[in-house]
Protein backbone atom coordinates (compact mmCIF):
# COMPACT_ATOMS: atom_id res chain seq x y z
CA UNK A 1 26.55 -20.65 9.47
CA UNK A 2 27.09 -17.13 10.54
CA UNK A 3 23.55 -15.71 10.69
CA UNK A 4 23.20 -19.44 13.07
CA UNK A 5 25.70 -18.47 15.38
CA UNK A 6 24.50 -14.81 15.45
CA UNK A 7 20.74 -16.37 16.55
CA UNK A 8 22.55 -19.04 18.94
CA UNK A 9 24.47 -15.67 20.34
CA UNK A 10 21.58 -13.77 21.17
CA UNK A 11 22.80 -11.31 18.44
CA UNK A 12 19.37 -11.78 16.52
CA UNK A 13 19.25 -7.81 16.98
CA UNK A 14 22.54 -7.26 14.84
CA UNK A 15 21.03 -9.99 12.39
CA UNK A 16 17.73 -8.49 11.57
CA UNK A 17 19.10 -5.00 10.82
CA UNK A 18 21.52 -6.39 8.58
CA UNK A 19 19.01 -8.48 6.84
CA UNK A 20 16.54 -4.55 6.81
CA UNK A 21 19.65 -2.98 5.16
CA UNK A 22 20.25 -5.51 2.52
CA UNK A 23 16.68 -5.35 1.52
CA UNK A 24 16.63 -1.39 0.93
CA UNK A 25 19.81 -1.89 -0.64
CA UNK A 26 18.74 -4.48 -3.14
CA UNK A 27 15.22 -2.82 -3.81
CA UNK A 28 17.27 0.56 -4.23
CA UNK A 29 19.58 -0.61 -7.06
CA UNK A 30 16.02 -2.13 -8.34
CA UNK A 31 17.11 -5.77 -7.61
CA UNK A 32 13.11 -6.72 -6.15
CA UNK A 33 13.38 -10.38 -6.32
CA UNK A 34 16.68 -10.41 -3.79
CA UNK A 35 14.68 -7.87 -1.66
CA UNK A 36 12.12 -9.76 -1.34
CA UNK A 37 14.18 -12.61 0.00
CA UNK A 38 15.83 -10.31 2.53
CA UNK A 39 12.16 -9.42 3.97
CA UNK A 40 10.98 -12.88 4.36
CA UNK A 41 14.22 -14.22 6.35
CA UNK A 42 13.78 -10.53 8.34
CA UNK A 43 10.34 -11.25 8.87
CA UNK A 44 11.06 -15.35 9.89
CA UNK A 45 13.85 -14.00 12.56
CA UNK A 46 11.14 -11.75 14.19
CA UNK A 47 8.61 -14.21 14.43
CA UNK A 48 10.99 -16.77 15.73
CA UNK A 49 12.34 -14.69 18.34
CA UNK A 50 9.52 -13.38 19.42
CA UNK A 51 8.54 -16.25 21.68
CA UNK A 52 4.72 -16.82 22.88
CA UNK A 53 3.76 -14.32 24.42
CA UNK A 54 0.22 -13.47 24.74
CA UNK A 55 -1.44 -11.53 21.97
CA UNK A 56 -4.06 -8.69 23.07
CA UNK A 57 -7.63 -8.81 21.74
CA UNK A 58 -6.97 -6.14 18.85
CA UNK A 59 -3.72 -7.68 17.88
CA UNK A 60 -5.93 -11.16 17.63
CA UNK A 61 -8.51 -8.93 15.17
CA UNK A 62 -5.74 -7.24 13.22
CA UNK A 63 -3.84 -10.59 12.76
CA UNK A 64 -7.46 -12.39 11.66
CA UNK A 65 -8.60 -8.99 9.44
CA UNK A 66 -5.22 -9.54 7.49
CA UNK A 67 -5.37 -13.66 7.06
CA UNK A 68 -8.95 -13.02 5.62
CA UNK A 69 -7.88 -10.36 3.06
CA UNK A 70 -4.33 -12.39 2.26
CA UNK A 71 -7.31 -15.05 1.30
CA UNK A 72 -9.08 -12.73 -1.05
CA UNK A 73 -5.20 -11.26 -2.47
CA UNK A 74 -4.34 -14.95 -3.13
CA UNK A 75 -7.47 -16.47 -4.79
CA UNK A 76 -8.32 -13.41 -7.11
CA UNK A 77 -4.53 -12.20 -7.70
CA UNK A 78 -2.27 -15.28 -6.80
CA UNK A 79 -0.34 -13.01 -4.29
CA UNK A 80 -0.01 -14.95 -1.00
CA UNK A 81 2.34 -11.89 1.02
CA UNK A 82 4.13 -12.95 3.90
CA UNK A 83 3.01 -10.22 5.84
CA UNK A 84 0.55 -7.05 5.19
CA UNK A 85 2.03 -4.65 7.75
CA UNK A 86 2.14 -1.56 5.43
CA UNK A 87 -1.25 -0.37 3.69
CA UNK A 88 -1.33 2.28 1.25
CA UNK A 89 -4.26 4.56 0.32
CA UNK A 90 -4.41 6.90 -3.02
CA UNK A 91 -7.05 9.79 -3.91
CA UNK A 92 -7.08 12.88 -6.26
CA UNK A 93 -8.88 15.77 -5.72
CA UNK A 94 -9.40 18.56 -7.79
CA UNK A 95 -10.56 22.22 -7.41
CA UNK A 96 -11.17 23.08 -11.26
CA UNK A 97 -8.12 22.87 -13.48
CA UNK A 98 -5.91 24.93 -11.46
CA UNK A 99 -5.64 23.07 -8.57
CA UNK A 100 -4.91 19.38 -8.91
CA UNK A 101 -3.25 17.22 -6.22
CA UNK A 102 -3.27 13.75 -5.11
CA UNK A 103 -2.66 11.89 -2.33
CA UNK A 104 -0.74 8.57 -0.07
CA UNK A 105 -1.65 8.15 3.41
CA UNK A 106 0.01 4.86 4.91
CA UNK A 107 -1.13 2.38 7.33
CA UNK A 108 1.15 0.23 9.48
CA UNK A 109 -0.14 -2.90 11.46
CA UNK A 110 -3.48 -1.12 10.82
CA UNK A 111 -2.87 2.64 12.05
CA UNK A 112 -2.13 5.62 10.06
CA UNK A 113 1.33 6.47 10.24
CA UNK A 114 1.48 9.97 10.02
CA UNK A 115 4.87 10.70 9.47
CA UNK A 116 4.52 8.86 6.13
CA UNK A 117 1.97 10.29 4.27
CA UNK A 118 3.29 11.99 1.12
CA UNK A 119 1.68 15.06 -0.93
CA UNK A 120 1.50 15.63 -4.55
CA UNK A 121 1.25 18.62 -6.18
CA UNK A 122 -0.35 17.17 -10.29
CA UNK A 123 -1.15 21.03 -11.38
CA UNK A 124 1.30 21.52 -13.81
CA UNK A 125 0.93 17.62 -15.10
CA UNK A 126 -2.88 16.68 -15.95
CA UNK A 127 -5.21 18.27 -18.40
CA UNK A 128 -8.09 18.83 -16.90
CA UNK A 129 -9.67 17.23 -14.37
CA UNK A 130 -8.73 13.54 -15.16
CA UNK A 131 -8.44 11.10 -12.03
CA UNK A 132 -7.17 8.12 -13.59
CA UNK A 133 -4.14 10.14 -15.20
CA UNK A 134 -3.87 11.43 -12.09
CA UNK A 135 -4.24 7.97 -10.13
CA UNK A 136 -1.53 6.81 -12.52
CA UNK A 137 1.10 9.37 -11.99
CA UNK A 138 1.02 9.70 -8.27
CA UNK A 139 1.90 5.82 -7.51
CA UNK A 140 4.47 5.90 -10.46
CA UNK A 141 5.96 8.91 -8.88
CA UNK A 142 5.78 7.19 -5.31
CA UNK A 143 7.17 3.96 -6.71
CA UNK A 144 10.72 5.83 -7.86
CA UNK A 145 11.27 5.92 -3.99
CA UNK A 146 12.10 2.60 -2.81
CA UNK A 147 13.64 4.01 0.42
CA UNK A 148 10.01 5.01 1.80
CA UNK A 149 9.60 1.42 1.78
CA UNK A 150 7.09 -0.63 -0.65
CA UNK A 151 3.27 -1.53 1.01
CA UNK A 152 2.20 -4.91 -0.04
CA UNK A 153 -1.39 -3.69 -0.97
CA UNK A 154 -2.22 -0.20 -2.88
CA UNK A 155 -5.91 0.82 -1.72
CA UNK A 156 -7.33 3.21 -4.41
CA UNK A 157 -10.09 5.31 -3.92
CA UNK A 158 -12.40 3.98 -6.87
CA UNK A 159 -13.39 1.42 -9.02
CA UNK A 160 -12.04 -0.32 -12.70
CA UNK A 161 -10.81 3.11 -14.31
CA UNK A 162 -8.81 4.13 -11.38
CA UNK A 163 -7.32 0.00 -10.87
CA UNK A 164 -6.25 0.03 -14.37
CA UNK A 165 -4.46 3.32 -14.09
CA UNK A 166 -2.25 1.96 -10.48
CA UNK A 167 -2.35 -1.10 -12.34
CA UNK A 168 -0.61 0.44 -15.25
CA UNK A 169 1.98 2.32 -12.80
CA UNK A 170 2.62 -0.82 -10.46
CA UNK A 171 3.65 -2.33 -13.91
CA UNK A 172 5.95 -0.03 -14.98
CA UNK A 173 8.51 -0.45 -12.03
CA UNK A 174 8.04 -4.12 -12.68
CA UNK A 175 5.95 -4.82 -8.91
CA UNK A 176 3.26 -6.37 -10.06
CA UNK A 177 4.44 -9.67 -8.73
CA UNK A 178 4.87 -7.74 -5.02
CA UNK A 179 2.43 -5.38 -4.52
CA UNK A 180 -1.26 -5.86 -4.39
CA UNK A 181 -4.39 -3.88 -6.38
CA UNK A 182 -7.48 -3.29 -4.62
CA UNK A 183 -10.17 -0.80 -5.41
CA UNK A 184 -13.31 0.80 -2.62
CA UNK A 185 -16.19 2.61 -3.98
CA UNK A 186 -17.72 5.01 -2.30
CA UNK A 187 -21.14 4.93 -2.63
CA UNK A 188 -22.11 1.01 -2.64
CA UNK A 189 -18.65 0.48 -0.81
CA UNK A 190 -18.09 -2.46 -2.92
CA UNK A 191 -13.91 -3.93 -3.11
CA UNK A 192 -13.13 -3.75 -6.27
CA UNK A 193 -10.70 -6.92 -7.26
CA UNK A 194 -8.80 -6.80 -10.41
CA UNK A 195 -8.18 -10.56 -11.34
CA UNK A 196 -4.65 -10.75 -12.19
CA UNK A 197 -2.96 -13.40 -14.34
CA UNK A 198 0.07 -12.82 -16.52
CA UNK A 199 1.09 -9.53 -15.57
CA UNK A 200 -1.81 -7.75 -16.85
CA UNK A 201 -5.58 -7.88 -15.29
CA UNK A 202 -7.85 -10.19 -17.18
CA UNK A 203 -11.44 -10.00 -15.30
CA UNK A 204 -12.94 -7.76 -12.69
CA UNK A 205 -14.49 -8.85 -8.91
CA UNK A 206 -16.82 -7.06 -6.98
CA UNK A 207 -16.95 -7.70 -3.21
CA UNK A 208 -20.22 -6.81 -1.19
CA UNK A 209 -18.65 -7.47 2.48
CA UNK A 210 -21.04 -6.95 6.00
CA UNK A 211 -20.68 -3.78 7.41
CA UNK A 212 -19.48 -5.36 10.49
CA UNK A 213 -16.74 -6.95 8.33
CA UNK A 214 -12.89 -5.87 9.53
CA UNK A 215 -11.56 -5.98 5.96
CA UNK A 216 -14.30 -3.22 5.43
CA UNK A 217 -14.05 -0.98 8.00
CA UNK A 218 -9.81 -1.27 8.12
CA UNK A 219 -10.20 -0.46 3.96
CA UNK A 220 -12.80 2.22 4.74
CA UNK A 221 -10.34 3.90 6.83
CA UNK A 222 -8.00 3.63 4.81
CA UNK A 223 -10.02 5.36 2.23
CA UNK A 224 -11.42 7.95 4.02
CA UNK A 225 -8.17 9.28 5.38
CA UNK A 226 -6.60 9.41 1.95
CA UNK A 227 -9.45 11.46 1.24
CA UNK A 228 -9.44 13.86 3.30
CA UNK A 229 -5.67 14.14 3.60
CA UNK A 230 -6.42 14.59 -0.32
CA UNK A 231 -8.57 17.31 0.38
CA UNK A 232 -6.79 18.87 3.15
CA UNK A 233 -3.99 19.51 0.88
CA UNK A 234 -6.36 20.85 -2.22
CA UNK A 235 -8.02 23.51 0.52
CA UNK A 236 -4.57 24.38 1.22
CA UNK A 237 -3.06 25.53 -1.73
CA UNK A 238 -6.70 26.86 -2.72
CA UNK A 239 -6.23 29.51 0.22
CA UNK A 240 -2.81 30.46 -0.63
CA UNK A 241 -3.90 31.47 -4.24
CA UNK A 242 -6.66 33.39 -2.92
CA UNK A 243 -4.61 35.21 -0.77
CA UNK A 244 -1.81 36.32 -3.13
């Protein structure tokens, strides 16, 4: 009756923050299921408050691009999420054994969001030059900070070694039920889909979409800026050795 009164009042503003805090606040005392609740009534205020207004040509494109890759999350991975607002992209790259770092770039409503991309530093961690390990620890690690906010789809740069590893990190914090898997190669740019059914991944999907596709080009984004924020970083720390 309260939260009624609150949107009868006009007070919808008031409503939707305290709906936001009670979501980090479950998801930060690990409580995923009741944050998940919290973000669908969030998300159900905005869109019922936001009254019909007329959507721009791009918004119409983003809005289509994510209905047709919900489709693809909820036939190959029974994940239908309410929304796919937040995107996240992974990639390691190496510079021999010394220098191993990894990286998350995220995109929100389709645009790289800067101020959110996170750096890892994996030299002291891996053996060698292993990418999967690699893969593995870097979402694990990113997944022990609830308060950056969960994406609803992991992007990894890659193909069925590389899914396994997220795959193996997503179900470690217990996500897999939240958080999609999806998987871009780089030289056929196939989507890699791993088929998941009872919490673990039980076949393997390869997508060959039209280069004029959205869902390709958005992912291929996606991909390419973890890559060269990956990179960036790697170059980085490569020049400070050298100059020591």
């Amino acid at each position: 009756m309260r939260k009624i009164r609150l949107i009868l009042s006009g007070k919808t503003a008031n409503l939707t923050k305290s709906l936001e805090k009670q979501m980090k606040d479950a998801a930060s005392t690990l409580n995923y299921e009741e944050a998940q609740v919290f973000k669908k009534e969030a998300y159900s205020l905005k869109a019922l408050t936001s009254g019909w207004q007329s959507v721009p040509k791009e918004k119409q494109s983003s809005s289509k691009t994510f209905y047709e890759l919900r489709k693809i999350l909820t036939k190959y991975q029974g994940s239908d999420p309410t929304t796919l607002n937040r995107i996240e992209g992974y990639d390691v790259s190496n510079l021999g054994k010394d220098i191993i770092v990894g990286s998350m770039v995220a995109f929100v409503n389709s645009e790289p969001d800067k101020s959110q991309y996170r750096k890892f530093n994996l030299k002291y961690n891996l053996a060698g030059q292993d990418d999967p390990e690699g893969i593995k620890q870097i979402i694990f690690r990113r997944l022990n900070h609830p308060e950056w906010v969960y994406p609803q789809l992991i992007l990894v740069d890659g193909g069925k070694t590389q899914l396994t590893a997220a795959f193996k990190a997503i179900k470690e914090r217990n996500l897999e039920k939240h958080i999609s898997l999806l998987g871009i190669t780089k030289e056929e740019e196939l989507i890699i889909i791993p088929k998941i059914a009872k919490q673990k991944i039980i076949a393997w999907k390869s997508l060959r979409l039209s280069q004029s596709s959205l869902i390709l080009q958005l992912l291929q984004r996606i991909r390419d800026e973890s890559h060269r924020f990956a990179h960036k970083y790697s170059r980085e720390l490569h020049a400070k050795i050298i100059t020591q």
